[in-house]
Structure formats: C-alpha cells, structure tokens
C-alpha atoms as a PDB file:
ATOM      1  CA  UNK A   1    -153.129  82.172 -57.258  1.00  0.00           C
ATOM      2  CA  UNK A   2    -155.026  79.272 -56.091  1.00  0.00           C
ATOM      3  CA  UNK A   3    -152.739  76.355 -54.677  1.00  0.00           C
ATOM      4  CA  UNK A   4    -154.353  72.669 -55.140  1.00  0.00           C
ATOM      5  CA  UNK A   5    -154.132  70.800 -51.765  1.00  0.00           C
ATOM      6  CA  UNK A   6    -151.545  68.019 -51.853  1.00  0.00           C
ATOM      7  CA  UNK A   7    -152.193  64.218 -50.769  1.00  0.00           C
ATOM      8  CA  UNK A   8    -149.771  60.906 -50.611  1.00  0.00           C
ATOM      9  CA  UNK A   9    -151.267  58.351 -52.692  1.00  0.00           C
ATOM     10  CA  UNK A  10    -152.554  55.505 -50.881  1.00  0.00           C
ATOM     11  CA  UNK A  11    -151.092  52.177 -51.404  1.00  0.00           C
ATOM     12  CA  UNK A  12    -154.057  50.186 -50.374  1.00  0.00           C
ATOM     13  CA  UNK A  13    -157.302  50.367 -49.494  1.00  0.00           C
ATOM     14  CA  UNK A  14    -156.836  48.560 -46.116  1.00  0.00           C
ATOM     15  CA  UNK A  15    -153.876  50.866 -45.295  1.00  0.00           C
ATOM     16  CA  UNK A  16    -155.835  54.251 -46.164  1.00  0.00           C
ATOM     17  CA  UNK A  17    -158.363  52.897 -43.554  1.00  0.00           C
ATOM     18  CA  UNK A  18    -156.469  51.954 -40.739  1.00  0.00           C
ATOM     19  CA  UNK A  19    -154.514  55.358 -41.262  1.00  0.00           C
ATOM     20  CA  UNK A  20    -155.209  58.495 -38.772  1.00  0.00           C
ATOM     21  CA  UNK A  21    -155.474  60.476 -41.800  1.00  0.00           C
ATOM     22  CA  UNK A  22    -157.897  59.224 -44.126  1.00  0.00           C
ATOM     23  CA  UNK A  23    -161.243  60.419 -42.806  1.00  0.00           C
ATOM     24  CA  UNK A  24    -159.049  63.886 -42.598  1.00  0.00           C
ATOM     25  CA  UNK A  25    -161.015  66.532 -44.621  1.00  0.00           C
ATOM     26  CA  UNK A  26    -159.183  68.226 -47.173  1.00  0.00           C
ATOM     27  CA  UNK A  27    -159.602  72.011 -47.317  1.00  0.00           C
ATOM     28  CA  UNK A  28    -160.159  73.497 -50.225  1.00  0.00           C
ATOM     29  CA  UNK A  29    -157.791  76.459 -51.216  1.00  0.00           C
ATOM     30  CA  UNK A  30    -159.319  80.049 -51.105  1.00  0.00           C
ATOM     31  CA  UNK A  31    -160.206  81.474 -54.583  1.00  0.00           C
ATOM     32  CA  UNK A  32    -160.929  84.943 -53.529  1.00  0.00           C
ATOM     33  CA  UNK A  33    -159.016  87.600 -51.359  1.00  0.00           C
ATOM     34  CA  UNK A  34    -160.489  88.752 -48.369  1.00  0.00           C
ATOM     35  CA  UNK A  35    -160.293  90.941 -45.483  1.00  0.00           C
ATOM     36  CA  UNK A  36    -160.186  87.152 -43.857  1.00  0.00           C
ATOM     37  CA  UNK A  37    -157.286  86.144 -45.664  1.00  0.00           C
ATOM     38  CA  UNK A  38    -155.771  89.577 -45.584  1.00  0.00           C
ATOM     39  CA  UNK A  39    -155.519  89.575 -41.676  1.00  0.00           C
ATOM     40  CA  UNK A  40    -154.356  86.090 -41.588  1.00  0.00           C
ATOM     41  CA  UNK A  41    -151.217  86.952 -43.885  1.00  0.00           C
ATOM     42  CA  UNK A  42    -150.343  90.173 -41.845  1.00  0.00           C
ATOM     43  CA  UNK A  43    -150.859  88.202 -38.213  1.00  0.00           C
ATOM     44  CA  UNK A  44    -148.540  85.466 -39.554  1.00  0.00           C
ATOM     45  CA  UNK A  45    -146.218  88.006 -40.996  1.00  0.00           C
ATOM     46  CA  UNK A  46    -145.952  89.625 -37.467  1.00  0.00           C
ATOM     47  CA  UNK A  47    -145.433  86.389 -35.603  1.00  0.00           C
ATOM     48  CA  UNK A  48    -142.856  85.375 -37.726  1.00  0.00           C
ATOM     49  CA  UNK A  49    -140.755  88.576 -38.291  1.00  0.00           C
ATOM     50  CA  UNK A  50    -137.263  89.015 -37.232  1.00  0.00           C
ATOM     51  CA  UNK A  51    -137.017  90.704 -33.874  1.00  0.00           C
ATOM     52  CA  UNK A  52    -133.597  92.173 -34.367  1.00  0.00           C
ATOM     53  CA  UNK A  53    -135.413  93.341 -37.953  1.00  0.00           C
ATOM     54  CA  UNK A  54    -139.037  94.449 -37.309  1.00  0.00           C
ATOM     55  CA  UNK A  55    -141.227  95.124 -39.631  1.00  0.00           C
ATOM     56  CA  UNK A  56    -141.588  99.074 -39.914  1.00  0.00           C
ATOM     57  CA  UNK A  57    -145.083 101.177 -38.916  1.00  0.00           C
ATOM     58  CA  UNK A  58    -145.243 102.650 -42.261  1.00  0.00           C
ATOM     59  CA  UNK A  59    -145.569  99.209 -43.801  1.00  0.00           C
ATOM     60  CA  UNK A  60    -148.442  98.127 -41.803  1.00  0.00           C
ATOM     61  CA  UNK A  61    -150.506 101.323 -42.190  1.00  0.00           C
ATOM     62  CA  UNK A  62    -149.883 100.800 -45.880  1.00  0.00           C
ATOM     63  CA  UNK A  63    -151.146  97.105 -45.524  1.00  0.00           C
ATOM     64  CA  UNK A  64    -153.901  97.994 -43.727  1.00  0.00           C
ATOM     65  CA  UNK A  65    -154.782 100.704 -45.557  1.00  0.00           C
ATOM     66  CA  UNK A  66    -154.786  97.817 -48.479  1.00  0.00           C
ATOM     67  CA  UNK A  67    -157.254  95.809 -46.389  1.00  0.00           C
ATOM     68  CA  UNK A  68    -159.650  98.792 -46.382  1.00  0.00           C
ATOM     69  CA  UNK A  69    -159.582  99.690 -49.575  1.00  0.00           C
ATOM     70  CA  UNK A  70    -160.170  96.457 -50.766  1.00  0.00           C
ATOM     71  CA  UNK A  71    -162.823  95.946 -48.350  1.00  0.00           C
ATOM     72  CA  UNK A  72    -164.387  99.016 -49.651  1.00  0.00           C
ATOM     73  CA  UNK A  73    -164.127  98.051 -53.290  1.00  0.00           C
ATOM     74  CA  UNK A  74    -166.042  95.157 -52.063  1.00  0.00           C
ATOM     75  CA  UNK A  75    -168.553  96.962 -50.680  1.00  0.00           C
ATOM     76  CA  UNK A  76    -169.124  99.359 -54.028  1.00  0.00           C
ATOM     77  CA  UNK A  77    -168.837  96.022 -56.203  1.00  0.00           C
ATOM     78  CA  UNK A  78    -171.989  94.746 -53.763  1.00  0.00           C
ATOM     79  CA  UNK A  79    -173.437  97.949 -54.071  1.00  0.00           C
ATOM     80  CA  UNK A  80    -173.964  98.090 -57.990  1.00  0.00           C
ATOM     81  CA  UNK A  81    -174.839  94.720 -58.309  1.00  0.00           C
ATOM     82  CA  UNK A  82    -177.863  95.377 -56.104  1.00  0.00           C
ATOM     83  CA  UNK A  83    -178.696  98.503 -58.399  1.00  0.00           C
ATOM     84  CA  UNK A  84    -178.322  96.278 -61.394  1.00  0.00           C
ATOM     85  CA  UNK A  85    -180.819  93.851 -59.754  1.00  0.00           C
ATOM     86  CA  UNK A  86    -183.434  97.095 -58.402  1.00  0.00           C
ATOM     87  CA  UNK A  87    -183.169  98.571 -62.323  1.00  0.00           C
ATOM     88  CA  UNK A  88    -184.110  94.938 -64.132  1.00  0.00           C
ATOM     89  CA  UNK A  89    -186.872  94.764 -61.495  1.00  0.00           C
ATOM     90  CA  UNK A  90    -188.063  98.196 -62.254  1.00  0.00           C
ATOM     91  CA  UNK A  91    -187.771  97.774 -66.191  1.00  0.00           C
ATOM     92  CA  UNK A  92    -189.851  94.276 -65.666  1.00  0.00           C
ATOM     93  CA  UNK A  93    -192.891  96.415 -63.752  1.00  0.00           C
ATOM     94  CA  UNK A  94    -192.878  98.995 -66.028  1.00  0.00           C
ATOM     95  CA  UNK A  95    -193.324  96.366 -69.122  1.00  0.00           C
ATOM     96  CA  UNK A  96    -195.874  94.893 -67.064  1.00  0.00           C
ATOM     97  CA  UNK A  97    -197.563  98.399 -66.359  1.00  0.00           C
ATOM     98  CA  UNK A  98    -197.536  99.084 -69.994  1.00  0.00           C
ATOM     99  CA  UNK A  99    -198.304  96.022 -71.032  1.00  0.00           C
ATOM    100  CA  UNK A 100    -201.492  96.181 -69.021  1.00  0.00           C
ATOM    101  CA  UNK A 101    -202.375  99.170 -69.957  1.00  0.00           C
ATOM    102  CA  UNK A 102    -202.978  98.527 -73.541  1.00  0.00           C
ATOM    103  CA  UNK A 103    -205.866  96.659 -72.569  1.00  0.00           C
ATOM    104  CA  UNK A 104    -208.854  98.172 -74.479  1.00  0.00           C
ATOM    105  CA  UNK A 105    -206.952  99.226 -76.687  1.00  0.00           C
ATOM    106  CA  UNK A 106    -206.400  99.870 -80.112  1.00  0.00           C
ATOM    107  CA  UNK A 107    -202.990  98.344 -81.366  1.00  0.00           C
ATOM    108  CA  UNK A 108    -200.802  97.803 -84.455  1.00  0.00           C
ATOM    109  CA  UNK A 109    -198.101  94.951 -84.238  1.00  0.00           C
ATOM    110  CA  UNK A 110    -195.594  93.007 -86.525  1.00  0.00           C
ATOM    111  CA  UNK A 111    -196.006  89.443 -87.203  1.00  0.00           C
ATOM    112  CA  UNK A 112    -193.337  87.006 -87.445  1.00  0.00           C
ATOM    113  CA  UNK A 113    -192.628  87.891 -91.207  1.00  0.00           C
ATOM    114  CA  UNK A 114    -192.949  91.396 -90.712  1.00  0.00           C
ATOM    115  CA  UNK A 115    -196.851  91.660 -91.792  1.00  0.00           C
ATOM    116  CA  UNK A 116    -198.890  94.663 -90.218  1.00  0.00           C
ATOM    117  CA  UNK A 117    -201.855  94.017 -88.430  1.00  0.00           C
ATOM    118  CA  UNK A 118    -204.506  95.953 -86.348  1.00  0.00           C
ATOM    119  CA  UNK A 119    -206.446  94.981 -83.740  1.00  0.00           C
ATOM    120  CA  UNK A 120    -207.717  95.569 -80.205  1.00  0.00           C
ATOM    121  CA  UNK A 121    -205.884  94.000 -76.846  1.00  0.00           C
ATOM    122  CA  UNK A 122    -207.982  91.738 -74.752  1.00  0.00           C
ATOM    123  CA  UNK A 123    -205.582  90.608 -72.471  1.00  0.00           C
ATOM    124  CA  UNK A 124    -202.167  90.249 -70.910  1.00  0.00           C
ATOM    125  CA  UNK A 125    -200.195  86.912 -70.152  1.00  0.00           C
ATOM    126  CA  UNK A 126    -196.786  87.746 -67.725  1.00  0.00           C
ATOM    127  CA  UNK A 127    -195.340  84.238 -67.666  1.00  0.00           C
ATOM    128  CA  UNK A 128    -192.779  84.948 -69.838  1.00  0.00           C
ATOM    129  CA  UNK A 129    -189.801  87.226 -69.493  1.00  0.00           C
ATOM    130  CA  UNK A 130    -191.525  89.646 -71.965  1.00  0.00           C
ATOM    131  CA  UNK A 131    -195.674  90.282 -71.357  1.00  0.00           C
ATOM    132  CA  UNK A 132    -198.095  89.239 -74.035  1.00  0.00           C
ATOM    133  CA  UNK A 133    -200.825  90.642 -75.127  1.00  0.00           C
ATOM    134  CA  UNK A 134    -203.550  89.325 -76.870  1.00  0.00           C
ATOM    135  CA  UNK A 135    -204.576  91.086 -80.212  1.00  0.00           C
ATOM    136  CA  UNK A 136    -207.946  90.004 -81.311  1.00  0.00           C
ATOM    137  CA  UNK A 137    -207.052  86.462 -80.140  1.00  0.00           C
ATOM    138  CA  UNK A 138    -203.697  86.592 -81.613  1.00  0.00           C
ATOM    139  CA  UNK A 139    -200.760  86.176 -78.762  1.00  0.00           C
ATOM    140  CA  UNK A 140    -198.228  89.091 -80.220  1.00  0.00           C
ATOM    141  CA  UNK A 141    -195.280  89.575 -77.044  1.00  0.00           C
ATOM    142  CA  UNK A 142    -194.788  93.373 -75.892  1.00  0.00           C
ATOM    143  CA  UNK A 143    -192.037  94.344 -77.788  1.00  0.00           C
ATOM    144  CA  UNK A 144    -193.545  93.472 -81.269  1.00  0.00           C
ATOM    145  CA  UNK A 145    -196.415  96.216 -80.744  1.00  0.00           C
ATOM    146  CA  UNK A 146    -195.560  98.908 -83.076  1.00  0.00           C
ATOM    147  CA  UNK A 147    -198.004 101.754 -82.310  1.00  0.00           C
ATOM    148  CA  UNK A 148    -200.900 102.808 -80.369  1.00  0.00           C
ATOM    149  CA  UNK A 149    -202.665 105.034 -81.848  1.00  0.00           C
ATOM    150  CA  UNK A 150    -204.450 108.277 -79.730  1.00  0.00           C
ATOM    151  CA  UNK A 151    -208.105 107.395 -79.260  1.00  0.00           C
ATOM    152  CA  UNK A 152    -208.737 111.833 -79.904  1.00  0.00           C
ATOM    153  CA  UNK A 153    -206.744 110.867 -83.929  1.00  0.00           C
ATOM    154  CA  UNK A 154    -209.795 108.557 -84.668  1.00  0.00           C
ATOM    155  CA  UNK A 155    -212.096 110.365 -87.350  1.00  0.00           C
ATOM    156  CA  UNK A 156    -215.670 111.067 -85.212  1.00  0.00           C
ATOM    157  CA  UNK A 157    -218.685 109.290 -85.709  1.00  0.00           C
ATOM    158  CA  UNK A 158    -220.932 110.633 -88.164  1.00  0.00           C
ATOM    159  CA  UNK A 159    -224.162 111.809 -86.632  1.00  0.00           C
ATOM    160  CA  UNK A 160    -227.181 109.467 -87.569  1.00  0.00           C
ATOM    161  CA  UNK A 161    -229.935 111.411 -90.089  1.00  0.00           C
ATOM    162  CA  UNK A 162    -232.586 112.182 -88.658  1.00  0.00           C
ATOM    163  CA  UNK A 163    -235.680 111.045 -90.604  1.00  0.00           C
ATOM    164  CA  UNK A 164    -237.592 113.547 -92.000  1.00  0.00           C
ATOM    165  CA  UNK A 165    -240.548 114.830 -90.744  1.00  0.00           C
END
C-alpha cells in the first residue's frame, strides 16, 4: 500500500528559502513490488533482527523463494504482453495482405444502411486501423466486404458467331 510522503508546512516563504530543506527532493513512494524493494525489506530485516533471536534459515529460503517467484511471474506477465503485441501485428499484415489482394477483383460489400452492391477493387488505402478498398470509386473499409466471388463460378463467355460463309 502506497504511503504519501509527509512534509511540515512552511510558515513563510522567506523561511522555506533560507531552510536546508527546501530545495530537498521529495521521493515519491513505490507503487509496484519489486525484486528491488523485495531485497531492500529482507537486508533491513537482517540488520535489524535480534541477535539473541535470529531470524531462522527456513524463513529466508521461503522469502527468497518469494522474490523468485515473483520475479518470474514478472517475467511470464512480460512475456504475454509481447505475444499480445506480435499477434495484433500479425492480424494487422494479414488484413493488409488480404486487403491487397482483392485488387482486381470482383467484390460484393454492405453499405452503411445495409444495401448490397457489386463492384470491382481498384485500390487499397492502409491509413486507417482497418484497410480500405476502393469499389468502383466507392471507399468501402475491409471488414464491410461480404464476398468474393471465384473468378472459375462466372458463367463463360459465349463464343462470337461466326458469319456465314
């Protein structure tokens, strides 16, 4: 529990000067627990045990036992926050990469009051969280596209009649 630091209240302006204390910085208290703190306690604790009453081994491999745990915890905590940061990076690319490739493309997308519309993609903006794609000069963001359909699923061409001879 954080402790706020403690000052006397200075009377005057000219006496808070001339005092050795004023230009004194104040330390802020810790808010965390660390191995930092953690030593400092135990060291402190040793120097100012009872010599006729020492503190017993078994308590101090327990503490420090503590201290590496916790240190480890710290060390997992670190460890999935930089996995949470690799996996948004990775979903971003791929958005990107998908994004991209619908250029060319034939696409079907929902408007903004739930219309269907059809069109090909001509390009691909990435200054926003989510990529944009341009639909037949219509910006429609990524996750709006409903469908892409298979080029092979388009009916063929019919072939051109030949004139007669």
């Amino acid at each position: 529990m954080p402790f706020d630091p403690v000052s006397a209240p200075a009377t005057s302006a000219a006496s808070a000067a001339s005092s050795t204390y004023a230009n004194t910085p104040v330390r802020k208290p810790k808010q965390e627990y660390d191995s930092e703190l953690f030593l400092e306690l135990l060291v402190t604790q040793l120097r100012n045990q009872d010599p006729s009453a020492s503190m017993e081994t078994s308590e101090i491999v327990s503490q420090t036992t503590s201290l590496a745990m916790m240190e480890a915890l710290n060390t997992m905590a670190g460890l999935v926050e930089d996995l949470t940061v690799t996996q948004q990076e990775s979903f971003s690319l791929q958005m990107r990469s998908a994004a991209a490739d619908l250029i060319g493309r034939e696409v079907s997308y929902l408007d903004d009051k739930g219309g269907a519309h059809t069109g090909t993609a001509t390009g691909v903006s990435y200054l926003d969280a989510v990529p944009t794609v341009t639909v037949d000069g219509v910006a429609v963001d990524l996750d709006r596209i409903s469908g892409v359909p298979d080029p092979a699923d388009r009916p063929a061409a019919s072939p051109a009649a030949s004139p007669a001879a």
